[in-house]
N, C-alpha and C. Protein backbone atom coordinates (compact mmCIF):
# COMPACT_ATOMS: atom_id res chain seq x y z
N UNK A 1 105.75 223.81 -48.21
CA UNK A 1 106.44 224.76 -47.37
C UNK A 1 105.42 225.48 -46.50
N UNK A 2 105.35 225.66 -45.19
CA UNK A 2 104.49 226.74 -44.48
C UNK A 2 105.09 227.84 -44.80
N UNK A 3 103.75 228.29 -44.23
CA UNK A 3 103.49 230.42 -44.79
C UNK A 3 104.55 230.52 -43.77
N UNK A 4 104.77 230.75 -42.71
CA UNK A 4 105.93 231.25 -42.53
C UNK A 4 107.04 231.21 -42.68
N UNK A 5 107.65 230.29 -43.45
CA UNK A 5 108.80 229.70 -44.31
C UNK A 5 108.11 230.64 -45.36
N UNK A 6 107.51 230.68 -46.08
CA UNK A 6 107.55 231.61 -47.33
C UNK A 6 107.53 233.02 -46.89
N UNK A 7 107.15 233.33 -45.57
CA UNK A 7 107.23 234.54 -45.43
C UNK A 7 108.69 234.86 -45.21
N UNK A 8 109.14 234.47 -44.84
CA UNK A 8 111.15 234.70 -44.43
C UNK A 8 111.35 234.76 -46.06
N UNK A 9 111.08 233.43 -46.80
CA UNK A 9 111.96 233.42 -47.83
C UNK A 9 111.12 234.53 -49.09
N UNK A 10 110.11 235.05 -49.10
CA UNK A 10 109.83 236.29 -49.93
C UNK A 10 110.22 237.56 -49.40
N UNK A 11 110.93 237.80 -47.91
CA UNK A 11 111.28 239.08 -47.21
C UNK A 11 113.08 238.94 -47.71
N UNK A 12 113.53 237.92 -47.41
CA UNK A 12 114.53 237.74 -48.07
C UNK A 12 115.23 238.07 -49.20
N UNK A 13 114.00 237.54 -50.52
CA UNK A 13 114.29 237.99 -52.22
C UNK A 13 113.95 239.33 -51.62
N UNK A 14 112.85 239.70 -51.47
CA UNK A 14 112.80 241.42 -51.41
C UNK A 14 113.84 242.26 -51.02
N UNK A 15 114.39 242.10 -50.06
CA UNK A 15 115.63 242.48 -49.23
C UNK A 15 117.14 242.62 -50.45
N UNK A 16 117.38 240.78 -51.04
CA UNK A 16 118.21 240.98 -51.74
C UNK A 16 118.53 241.81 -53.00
N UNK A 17 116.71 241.86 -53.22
CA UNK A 17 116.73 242.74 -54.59
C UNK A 17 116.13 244.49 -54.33
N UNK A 18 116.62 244.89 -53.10
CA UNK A 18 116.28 246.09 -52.59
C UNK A 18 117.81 246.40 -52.72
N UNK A 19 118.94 245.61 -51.73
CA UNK A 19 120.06 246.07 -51.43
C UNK A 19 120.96 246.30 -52.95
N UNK A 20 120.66 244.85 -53.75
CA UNK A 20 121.48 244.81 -55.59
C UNK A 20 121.06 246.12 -55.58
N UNK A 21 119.93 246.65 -55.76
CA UNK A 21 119.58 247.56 -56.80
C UNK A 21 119.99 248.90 -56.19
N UNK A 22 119.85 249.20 -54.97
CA UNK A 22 120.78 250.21 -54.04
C UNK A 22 121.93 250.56 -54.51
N UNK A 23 122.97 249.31 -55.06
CA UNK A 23 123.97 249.30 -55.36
C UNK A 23 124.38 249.81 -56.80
N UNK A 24 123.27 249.33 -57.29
CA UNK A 24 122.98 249.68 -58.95
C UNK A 24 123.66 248.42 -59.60
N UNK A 25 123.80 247.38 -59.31
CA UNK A 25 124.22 246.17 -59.93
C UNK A 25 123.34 245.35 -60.64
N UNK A 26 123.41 244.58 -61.29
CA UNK A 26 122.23 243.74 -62.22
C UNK A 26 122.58 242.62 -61.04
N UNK A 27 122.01 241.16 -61.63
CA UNK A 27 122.21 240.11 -60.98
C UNK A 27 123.24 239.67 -61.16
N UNK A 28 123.52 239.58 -62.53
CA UNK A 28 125.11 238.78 -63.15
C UNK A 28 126.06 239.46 -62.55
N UNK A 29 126.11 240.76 -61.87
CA UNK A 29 127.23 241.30 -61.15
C UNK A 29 127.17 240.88 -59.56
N UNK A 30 126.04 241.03 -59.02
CA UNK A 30 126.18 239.56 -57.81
C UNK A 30 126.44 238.78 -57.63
N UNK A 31 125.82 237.79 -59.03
CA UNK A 31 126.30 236.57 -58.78
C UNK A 31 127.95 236.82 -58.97
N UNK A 32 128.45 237.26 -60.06
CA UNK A 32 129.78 237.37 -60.33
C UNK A 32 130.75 237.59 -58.92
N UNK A 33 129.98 238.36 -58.01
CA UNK A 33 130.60 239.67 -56.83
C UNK A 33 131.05 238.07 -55.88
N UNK A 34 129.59 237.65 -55.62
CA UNK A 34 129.22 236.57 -54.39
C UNK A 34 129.64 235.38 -54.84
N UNK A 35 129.92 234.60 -56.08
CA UNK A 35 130.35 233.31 -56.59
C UNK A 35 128.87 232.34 -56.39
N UNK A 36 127.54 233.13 -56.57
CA UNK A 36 126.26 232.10 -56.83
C UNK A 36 125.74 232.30 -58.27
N UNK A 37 125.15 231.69 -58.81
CA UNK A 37 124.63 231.32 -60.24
C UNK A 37 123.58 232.72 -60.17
N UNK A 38 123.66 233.81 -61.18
CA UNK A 38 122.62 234.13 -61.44
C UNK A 38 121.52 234.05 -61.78
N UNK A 39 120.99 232.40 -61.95
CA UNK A 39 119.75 231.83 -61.92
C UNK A 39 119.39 231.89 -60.57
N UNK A 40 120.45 231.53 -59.58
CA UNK A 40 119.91 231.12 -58.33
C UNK A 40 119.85 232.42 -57.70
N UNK A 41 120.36 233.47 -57.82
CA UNK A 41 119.91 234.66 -57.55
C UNK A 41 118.73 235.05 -57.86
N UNK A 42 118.22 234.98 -59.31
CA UNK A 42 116.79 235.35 -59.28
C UNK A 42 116.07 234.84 -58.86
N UNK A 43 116.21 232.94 -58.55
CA UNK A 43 115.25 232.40 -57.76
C UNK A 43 115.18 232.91 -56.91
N UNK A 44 116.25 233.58 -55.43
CA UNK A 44 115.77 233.55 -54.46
C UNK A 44 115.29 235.24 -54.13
N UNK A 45 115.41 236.38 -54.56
CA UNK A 45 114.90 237.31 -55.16
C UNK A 45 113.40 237.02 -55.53
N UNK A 46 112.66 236.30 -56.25
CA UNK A 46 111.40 235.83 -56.36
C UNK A 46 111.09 235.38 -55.38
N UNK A 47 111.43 234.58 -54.58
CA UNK A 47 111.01 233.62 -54.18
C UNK A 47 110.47 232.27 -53.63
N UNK A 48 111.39 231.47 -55.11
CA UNK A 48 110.85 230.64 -55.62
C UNK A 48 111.66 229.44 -55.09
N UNK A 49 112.84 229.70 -54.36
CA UNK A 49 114.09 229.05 -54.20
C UNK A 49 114.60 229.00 -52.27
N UNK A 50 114.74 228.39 -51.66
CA UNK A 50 114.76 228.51 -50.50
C UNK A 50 116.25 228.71 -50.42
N UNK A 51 116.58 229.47 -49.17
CA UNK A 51 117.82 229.81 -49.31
C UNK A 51 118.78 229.73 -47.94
N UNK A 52 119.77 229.13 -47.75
CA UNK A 52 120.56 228.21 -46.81
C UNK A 52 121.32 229.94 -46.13
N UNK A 53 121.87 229.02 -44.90
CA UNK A 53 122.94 229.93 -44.21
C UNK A 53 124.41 230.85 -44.84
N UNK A 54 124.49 229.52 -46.09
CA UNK A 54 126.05 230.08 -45.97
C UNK A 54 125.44 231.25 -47.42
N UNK A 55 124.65 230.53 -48.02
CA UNK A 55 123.78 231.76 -49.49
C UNK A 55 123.71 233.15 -48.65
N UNK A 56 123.34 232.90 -47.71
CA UNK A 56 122.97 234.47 -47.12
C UNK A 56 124.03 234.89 -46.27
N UNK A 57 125.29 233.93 -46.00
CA UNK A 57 126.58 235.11 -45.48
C UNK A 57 127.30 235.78 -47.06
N UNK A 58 127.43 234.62 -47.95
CA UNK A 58 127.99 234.84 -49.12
C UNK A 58 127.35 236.64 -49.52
N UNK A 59 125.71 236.63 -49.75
CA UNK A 59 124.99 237.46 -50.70
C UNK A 59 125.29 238.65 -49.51
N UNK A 60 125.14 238.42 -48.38
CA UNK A 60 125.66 239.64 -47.05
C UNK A 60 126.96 240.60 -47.22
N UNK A 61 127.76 239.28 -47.81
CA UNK A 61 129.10 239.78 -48.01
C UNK A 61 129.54 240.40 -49.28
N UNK A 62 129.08 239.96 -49.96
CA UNK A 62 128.93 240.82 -51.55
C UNK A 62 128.10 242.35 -51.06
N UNK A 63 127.03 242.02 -50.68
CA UNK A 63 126.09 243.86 -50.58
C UNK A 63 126.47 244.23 -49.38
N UNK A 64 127.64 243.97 -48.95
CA UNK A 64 128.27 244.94 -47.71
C UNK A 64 127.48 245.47 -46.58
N UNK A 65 126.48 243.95 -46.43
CA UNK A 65 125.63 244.59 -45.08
C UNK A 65 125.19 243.73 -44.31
N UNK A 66 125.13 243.51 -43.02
CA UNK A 66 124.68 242.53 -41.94
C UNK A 66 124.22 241.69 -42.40
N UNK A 67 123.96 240.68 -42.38
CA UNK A 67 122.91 239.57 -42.84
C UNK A 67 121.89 239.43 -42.09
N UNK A 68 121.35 240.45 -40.89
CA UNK A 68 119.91 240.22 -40.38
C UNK A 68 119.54 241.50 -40.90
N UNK A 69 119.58 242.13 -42.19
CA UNK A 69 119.38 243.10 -43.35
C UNK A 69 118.87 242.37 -44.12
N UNK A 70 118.76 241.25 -44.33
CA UNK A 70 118.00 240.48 -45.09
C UNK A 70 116.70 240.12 -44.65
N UNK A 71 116.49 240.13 -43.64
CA UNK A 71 115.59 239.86 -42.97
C UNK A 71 114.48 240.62 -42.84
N UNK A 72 114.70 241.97 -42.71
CA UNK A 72 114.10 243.59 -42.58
C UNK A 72 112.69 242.68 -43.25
N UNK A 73 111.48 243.22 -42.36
CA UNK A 73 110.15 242.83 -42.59
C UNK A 73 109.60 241.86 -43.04
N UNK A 74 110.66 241.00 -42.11
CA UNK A 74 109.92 239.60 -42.00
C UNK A 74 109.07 239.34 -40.12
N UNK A 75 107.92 239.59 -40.25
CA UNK A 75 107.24 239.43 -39.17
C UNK A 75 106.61 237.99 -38.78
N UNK A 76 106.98 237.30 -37.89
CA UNK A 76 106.36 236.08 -37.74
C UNK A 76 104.79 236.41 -37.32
C-alpha cells in the first residue's frame, strides 16, 4: 500500500473512533447501528483494513455526520 493510502486510511480509523466515542458507543453498537462486523470496525479504526465507499456512507450514516468528517486531517 503507499503512504498516502495509509495516510487516508489511518485519518479515517482515527476519525471513526473519534466520532463512536463522541457518541459514547462501544464498537458492537456501531457495528450493530451501521450493519458492519465489529471486527471490521476495529480493523478499520486501527488501520489495518482498507475501507471502500459504501463502508464509509454506511459508518457516516450511523455517526450522523458528513462523510468528508472522516476525512478531517488527512493531508496529502
Amino acid at each position: 500500500m503507499r503512504e498516502r493510502d495509509e495516510k487516508a486510511i489511518s485519518a479515517v480509523g482515527r476519525n471513526i473512533t473519534k466520532y463512536r466515542n463522541e457518541k459514547g458507543w462501544s464498537v458492537r453498537k456501531l457495528a450493530t447501528i451501521s450493519l458492519i462486523e465489529h471486527s471490521s470496525i476495529s480493523e478499520y479504526e486501527n488501520g489495518k483494513k482498507d475501507i471502500g465507499i459504501s463502508v464509509i456512507t454506511r459508518l457516516s450514516k450511523a455517526l450522523e455526520i458528513h462523510p468528508g468528517k472522516l476525512f478531517d486531517g488527512f493531508d496529502e
